[in-house]
N, C-alpha and C. Protein backbone atom coordinates (compact mmCIF):
# COMPACT_ATOMS: atom_id res chain seq x y z
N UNK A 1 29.78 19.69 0.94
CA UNK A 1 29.45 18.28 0.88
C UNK A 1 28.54 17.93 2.05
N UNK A 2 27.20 17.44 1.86
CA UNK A 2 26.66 16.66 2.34
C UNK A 2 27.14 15.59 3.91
N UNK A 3 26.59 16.10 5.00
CA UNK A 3 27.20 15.09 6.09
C UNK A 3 26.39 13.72 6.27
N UNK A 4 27.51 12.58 6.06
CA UNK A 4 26.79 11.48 6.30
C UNK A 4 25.83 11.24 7.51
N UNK A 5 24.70 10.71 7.74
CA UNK A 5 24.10 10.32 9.04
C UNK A 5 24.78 9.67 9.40
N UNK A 6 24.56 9.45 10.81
CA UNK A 6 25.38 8.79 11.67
C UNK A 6 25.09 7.06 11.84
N UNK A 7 24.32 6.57 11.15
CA UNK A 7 24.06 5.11 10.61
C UNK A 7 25.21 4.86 9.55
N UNK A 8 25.25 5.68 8.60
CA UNK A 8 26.03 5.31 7.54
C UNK A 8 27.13 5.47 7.62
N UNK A 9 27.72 6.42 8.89
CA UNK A 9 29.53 6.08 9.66
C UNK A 9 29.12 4.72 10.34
N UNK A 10 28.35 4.29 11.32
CA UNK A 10 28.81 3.26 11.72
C UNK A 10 28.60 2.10 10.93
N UNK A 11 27.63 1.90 9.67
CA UNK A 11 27.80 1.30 8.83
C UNK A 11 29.46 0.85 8.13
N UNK A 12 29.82 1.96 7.50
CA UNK A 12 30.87 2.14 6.84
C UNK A 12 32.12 1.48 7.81
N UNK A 13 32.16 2.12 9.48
CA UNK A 13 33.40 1.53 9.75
C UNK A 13 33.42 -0.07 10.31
N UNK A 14 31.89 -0.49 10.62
CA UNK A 14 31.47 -1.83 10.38
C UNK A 14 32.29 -2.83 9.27
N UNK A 15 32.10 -2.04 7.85
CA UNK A 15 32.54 -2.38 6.40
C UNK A 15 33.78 -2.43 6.76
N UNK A 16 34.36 -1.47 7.33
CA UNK A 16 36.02 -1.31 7.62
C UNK A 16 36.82 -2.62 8.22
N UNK A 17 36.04 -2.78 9.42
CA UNK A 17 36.28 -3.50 10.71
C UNK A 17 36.43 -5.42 9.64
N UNK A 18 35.24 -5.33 9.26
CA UNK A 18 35.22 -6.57 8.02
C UNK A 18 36.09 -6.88 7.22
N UNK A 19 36.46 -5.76 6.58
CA UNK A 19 38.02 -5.49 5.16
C UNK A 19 39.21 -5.67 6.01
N UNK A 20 39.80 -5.49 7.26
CA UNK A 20 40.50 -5.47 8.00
C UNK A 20 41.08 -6.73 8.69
N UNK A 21 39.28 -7.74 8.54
CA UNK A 21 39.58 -8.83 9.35
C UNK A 21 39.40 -8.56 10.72
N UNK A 22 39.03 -7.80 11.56
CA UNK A 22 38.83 -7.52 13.09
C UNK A 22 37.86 -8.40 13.19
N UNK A 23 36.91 -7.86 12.15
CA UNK A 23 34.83 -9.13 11.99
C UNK A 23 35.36 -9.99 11.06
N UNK A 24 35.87 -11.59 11.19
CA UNK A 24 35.63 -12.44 10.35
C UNK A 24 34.61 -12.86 10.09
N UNK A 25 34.24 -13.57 8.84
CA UNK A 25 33.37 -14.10 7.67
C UNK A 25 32.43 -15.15 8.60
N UNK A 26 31.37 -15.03 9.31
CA UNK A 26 30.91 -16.34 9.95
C UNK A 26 30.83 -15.74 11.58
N UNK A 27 31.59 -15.10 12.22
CA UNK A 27 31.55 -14.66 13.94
C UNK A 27 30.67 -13.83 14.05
N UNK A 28 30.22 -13.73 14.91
CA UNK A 28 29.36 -12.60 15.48
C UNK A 28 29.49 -11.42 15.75
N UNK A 29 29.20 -9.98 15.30
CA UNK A 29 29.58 -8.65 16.00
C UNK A 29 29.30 -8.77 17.10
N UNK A 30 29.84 -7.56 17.38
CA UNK A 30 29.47 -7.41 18.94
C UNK A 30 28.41 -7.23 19.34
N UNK A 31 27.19 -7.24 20.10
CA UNK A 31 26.14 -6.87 20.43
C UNK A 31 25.67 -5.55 20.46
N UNK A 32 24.24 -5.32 20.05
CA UNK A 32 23.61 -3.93 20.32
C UNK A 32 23.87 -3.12 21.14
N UNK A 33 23.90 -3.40 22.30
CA UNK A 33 24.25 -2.83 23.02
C UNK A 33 25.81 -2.38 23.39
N UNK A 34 26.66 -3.25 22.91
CA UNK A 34 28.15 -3.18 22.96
C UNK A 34 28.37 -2.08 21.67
N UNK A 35 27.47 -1.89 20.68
CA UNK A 35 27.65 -1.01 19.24
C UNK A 35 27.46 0.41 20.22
N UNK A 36 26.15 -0.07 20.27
CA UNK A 36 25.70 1.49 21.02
C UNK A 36 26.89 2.29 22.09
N UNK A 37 27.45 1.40 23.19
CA UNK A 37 28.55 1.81 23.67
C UNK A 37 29.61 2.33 22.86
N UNK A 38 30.15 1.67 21.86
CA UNK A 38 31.52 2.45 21.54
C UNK A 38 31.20 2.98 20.35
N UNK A 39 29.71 3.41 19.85
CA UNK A 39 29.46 4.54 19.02
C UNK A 39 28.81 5.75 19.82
N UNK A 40 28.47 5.39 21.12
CA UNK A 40 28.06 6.33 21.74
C UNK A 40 26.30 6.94 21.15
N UNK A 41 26.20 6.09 20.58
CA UNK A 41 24.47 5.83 19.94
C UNK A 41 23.55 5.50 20.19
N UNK A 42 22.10 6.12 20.13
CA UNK A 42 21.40 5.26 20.22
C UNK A 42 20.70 3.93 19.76
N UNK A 43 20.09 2.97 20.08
CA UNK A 43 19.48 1.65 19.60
C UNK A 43 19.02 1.30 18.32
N UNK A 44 18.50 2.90 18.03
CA UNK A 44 17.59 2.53 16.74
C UNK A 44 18.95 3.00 15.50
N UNK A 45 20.20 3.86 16.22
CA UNK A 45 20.84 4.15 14.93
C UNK A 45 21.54 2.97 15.03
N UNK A 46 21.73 2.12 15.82
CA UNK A 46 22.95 0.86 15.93
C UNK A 46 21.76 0.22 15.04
N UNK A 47 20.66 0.06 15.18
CA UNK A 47 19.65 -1.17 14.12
C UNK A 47 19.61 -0.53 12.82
N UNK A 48 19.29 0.98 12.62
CA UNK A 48 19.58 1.71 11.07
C UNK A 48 21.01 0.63 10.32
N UNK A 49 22.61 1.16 11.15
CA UNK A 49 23.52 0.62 10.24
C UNK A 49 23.43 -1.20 10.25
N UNK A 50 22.83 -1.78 10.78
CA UNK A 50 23.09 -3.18 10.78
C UNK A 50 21.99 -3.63 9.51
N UNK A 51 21.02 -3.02 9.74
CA UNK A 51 19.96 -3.30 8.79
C UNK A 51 20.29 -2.39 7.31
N UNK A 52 20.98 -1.44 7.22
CA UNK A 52 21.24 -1.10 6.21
C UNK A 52 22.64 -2.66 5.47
N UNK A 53 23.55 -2.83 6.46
CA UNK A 53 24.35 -3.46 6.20
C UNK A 53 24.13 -4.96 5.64
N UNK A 54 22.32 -5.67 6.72
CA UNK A 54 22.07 -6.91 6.36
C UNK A 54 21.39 -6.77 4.77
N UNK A 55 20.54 -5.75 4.23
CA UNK A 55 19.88 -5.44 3.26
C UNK A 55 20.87 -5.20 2.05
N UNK A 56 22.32 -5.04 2.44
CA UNK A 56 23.31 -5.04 1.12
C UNK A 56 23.94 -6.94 1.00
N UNK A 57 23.49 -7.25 1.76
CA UNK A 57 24.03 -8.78 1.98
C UNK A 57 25.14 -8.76 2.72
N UNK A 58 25.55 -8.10 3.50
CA UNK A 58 27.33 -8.20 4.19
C UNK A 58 27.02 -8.73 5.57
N UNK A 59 25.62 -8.79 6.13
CA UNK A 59 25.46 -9.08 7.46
C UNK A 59 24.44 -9.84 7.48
N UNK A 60 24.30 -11.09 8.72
CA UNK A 60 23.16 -11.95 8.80
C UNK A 60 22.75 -11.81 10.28
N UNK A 61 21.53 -11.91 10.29
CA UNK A 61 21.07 -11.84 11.45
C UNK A 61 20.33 -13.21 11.63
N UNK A 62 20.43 -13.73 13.12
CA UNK A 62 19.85 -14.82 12.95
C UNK A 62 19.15 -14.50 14.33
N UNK A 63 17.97 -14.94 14.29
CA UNK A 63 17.03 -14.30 15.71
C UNK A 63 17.43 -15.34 17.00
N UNK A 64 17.56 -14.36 17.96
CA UNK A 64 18.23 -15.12 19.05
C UNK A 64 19.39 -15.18 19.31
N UNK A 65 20.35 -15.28 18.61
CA UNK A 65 21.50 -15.45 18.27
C UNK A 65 22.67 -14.20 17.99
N UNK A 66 22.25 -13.12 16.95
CA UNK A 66 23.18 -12.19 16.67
C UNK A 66 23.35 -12.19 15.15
N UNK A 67 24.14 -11.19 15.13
CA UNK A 67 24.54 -10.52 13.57
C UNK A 67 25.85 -10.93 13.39
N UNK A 68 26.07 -11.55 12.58
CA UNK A 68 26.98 -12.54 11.75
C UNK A 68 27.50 -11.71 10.73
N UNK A 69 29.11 -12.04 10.21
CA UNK A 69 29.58 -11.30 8.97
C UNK A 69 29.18 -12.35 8.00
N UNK A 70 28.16 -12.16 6.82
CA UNK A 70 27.81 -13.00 5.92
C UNK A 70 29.65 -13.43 4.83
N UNK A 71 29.42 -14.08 4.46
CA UNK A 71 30.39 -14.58 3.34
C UNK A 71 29.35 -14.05 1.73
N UNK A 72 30.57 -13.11 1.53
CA UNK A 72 29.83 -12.33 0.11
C UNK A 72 31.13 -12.08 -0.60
N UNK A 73 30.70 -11.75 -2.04
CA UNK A 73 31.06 -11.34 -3.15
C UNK A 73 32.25 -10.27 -2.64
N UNK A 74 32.08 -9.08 -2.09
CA UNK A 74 32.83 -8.31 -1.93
C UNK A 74 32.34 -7.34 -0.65
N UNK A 75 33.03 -7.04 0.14
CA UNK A 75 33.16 -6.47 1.29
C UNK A 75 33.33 -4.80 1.07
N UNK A 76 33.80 -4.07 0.13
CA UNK A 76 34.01 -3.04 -0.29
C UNK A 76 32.68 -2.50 -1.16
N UNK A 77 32.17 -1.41 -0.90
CA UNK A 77 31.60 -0.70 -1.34
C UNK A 77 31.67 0.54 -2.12
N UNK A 78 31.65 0.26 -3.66
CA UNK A 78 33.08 1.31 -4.41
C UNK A 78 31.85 2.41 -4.18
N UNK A 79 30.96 2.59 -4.17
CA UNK A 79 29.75 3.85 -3.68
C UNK A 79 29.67 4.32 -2.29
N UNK A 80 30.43 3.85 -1.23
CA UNK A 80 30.94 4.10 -0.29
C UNK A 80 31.16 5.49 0.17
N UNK A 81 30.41 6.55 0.77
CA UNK A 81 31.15 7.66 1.00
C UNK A 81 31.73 8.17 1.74
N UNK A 82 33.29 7.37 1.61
CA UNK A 82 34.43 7.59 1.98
C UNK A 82 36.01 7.42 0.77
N UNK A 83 36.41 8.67 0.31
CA UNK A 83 36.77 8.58 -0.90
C UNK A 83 38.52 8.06 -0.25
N UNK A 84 39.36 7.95 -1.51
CA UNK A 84 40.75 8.29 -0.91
C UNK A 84 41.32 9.56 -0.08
N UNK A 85 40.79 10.81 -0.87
CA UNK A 85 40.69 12.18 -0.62
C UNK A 85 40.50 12.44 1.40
N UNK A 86 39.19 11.69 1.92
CA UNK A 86 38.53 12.41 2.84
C UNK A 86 39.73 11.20 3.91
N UNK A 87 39.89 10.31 3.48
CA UNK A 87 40.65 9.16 4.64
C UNK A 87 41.84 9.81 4.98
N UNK A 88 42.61 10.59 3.93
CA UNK A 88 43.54 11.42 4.77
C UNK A 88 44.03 12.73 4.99
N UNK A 89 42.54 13.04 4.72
CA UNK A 89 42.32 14.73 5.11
C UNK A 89 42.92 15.17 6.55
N UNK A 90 42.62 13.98 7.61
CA UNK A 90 43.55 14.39 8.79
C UNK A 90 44.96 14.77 8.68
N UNK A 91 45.77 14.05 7.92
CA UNK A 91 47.37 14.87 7.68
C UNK A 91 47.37 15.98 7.19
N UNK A 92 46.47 16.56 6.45
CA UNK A 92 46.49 17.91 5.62
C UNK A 92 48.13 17.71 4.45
N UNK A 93 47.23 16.82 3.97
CA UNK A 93 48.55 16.22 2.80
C UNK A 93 47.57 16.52 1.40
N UNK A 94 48.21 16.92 0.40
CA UNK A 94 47.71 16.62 -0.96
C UNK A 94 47.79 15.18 -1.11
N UNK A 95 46.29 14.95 -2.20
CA UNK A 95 46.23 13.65 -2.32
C UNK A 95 45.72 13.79 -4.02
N UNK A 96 46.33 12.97 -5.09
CA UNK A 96 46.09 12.97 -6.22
C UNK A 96 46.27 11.27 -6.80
N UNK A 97 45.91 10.93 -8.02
CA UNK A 97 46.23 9.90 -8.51
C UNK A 97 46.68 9.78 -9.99
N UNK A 98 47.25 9.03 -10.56
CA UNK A 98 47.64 8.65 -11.89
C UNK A 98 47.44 7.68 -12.47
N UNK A 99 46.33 7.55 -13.27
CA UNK A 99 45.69 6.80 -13.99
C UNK A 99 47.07 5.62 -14.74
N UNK A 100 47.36 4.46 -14.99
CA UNK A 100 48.03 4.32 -15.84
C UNK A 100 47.93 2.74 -16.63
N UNK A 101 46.51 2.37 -16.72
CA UNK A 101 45.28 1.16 -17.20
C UNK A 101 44.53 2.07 -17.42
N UNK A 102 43.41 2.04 -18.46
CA UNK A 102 42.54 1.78 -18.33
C UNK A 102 41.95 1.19 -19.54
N UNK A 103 41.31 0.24 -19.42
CA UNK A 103 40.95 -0.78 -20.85
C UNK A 103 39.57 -1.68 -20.36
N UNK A 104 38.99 -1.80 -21.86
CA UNK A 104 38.40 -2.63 -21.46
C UNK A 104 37.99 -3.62 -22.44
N UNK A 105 37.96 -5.25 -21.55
CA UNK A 105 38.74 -6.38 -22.20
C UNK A 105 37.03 -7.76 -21.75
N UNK A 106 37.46 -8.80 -21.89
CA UNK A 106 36.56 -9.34 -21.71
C UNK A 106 37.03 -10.29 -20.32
N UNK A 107 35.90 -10.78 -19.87
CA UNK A 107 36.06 -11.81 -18.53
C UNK A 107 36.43 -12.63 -18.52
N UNK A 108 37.39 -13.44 -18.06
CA UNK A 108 38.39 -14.64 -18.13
C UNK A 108 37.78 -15.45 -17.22
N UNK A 109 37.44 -17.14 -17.45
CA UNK A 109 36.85 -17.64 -16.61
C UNK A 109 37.00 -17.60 -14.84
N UNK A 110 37.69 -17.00 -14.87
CA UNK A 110 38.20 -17.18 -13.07
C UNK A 110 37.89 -15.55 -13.06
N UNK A 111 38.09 -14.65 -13.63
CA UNK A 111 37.88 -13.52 -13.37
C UNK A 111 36.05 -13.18 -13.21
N UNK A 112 35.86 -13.97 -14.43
CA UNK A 112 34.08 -13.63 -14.17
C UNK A 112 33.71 -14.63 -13.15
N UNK A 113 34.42 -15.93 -12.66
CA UNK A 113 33.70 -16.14 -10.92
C UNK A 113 33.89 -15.11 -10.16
N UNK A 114 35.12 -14.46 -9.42
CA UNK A 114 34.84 -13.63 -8.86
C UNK A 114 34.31 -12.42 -9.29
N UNK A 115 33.98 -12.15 -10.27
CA UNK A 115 33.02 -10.89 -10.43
C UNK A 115 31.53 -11.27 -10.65
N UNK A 116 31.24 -12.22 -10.45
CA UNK A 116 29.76 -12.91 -10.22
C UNK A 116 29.04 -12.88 -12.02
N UNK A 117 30.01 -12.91 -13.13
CA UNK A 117 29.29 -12.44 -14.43
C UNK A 117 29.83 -13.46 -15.12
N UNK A 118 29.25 -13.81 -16.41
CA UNK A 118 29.84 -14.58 -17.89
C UNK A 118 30.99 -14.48 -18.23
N UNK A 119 31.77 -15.70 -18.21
CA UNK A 119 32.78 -15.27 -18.80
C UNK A 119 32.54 -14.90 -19.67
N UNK A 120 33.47 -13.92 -21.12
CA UNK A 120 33.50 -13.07 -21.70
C UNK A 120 32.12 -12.05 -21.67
N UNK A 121 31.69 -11.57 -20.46
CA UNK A 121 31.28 -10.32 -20.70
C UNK A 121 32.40 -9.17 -20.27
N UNK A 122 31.91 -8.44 -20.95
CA UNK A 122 33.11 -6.97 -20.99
C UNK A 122 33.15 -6.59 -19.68
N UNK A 123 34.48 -6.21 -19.45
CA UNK A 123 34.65 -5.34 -17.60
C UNK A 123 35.88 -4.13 -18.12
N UNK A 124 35.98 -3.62 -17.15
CA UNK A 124 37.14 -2.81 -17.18
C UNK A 124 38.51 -3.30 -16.32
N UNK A 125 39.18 -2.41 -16.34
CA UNK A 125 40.47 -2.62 -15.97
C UNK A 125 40.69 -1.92 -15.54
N UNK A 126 41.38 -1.13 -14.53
CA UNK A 126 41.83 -0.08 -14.56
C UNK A 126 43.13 0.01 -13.10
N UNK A 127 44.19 0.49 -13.60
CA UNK A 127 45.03 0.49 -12.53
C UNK A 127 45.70 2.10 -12.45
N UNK A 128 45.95 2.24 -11.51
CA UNK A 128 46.71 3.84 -10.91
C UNK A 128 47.04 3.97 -9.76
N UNK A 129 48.11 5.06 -9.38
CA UNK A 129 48.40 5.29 -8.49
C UNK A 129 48.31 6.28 -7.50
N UNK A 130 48.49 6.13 -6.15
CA UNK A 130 47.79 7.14 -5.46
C UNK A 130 48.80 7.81 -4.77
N UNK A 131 48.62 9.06 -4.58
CA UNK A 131 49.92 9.65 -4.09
C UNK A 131 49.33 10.50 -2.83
N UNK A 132 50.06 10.41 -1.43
CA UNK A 132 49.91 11.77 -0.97
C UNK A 132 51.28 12.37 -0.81
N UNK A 133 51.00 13.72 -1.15
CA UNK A 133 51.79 15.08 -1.87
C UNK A 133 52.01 14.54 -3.11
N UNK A 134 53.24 14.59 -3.07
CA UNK A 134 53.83 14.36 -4.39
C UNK A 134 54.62 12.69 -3.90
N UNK A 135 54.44 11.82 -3.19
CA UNK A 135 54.88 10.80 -2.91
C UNK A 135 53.67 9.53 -2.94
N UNK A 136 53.97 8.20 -3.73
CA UNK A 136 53.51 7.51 -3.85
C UNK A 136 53.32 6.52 -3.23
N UNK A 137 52.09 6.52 -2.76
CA UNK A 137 52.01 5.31 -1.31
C UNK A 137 51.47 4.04 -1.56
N UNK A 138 50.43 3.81 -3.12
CA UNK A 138 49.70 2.70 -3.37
C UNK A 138 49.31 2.44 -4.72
N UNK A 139 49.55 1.01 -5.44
CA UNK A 139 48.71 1.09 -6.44
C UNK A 139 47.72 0.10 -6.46
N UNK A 140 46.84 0.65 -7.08
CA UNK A 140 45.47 0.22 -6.96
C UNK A 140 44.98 -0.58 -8.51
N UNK A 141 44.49 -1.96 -8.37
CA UNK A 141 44.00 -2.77 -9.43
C UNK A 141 42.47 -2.61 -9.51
N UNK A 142 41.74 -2.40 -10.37
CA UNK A 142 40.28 -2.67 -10.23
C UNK A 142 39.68 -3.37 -11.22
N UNK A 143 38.80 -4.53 -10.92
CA UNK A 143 37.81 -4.48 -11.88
C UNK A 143 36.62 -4.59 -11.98
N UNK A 144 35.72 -4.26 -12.96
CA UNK A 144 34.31 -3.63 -12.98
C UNK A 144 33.58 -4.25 -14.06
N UNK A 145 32.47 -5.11 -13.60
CA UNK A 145 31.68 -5.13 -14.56
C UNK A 145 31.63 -4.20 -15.21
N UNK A 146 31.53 -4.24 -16.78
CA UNK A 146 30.81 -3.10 -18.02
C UNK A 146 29.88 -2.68 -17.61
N UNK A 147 28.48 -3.72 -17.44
CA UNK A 147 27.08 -3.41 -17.69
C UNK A 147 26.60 -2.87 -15.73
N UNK A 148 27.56 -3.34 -15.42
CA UNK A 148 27.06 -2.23 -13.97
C UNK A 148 27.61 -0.95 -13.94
N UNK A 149 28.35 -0.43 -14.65
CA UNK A 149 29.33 0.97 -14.27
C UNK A 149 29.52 1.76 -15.93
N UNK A 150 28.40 1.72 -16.68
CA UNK A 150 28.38 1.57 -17.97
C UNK A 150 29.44 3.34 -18.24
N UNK A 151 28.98 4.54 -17.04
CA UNK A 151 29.38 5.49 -17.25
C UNK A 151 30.53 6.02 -16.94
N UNK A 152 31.39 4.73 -16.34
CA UNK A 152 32.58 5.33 -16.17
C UNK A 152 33.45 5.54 -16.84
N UNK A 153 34.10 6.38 -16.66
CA UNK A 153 35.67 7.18 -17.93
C UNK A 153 37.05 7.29 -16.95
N UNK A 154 37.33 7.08 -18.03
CA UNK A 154 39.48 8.01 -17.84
C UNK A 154 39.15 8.97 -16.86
N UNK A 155 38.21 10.31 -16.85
CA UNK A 155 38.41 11.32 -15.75
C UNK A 155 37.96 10.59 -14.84
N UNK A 156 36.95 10.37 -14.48
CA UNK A 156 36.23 9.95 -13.19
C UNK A 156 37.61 8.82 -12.77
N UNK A 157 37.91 8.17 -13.00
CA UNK A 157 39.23 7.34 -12.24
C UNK A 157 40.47 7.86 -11.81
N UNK A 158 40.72 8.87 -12.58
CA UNK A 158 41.58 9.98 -12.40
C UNK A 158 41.34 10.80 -11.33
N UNK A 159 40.31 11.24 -10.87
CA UNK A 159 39.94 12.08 -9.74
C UNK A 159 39.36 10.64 -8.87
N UNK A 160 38.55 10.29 -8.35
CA UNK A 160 38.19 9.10 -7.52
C UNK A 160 36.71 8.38 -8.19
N UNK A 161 36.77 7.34 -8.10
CA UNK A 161 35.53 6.33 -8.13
C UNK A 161 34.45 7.04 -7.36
N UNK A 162 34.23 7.56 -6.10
CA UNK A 162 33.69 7.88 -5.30
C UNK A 162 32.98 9.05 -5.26
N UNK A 163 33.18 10.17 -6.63
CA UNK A 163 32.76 11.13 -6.81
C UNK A 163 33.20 11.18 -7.88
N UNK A 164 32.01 11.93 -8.98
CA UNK A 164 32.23 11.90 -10.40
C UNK A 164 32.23 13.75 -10.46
């Protein structure tokens, strides 16, 4: 497998830091120079992940001022490469899942606001569970526009979103 550049880790745990709530919706990150410190990076890779991050919409920059957590749609990046698999490769635990949804139904007015689409256009559904070893730690709800994820199946959810 392919090693991420080192923009797209500090990107990603940026994304993290956001999903977590550490960066609320509206405050300011920390400064360039404060990135560069506790990534141990240089300038231009701290401007690579911010500018990769403002160009997905999750970050605002306002000149003078600083990089802001924008208020968006969704904070998670299901193309993200960071699967379930690699997050807890440090325990040296088996990690598997069990599909036990998957359908697909139409958009319910409150469901297609937050999924930014028509109500009744088609999405999926899909719920399963995630285990490491043989013990079950999480279950997971998703849903997916149709017409953005047209190729996804039963296997690919079964093994991870994150790699087909």
């Amino acid at each position: 497998m392919a090693r991420l550049p080192m923009y797209r880790k500090i990107a990603d745990e940026i994304r993290e830091k956001i999903s977590s709530g550490e960066y609320k919706v509206g405050e300011a990150l920390p400064t360039e120079a404060q990135l560069r410190e506790e990534f141990s990076v240089s300038r231009v890779t701290v401007r690579q992940a911010l500018k990769l991050l403002i160009e997905n919409d999750e970050l605002e920059s306002v000149q003078g001022s600083g990089t802001y957590v924008k208020e968006n749609k969704v904070n998670y990046d299901i193309y993200q490469q960071s699967s379930f698999d690699e997050k807890w490769a440090h325990l040296d635990v088996k990690t598997h899942s069990d599909v036990i949804a998957f359908e697909i139904s139409t958009a319910s007015i409150t469901m297609a606001e937050h999924l930014d689409i028509s109500e009744g256009d088609k999405i999926f559904y899909v719920k399963r569970v995630r285990y490491l070893d043989d013990n079950p730690i999480t279950v997971e709800e998703t849903w997916l526009p149709l017409a953005l994820f047209p190729d996804l199946s039963y296997q690919t959810m079964q093994g991870s979103k994150y790699h087909s």
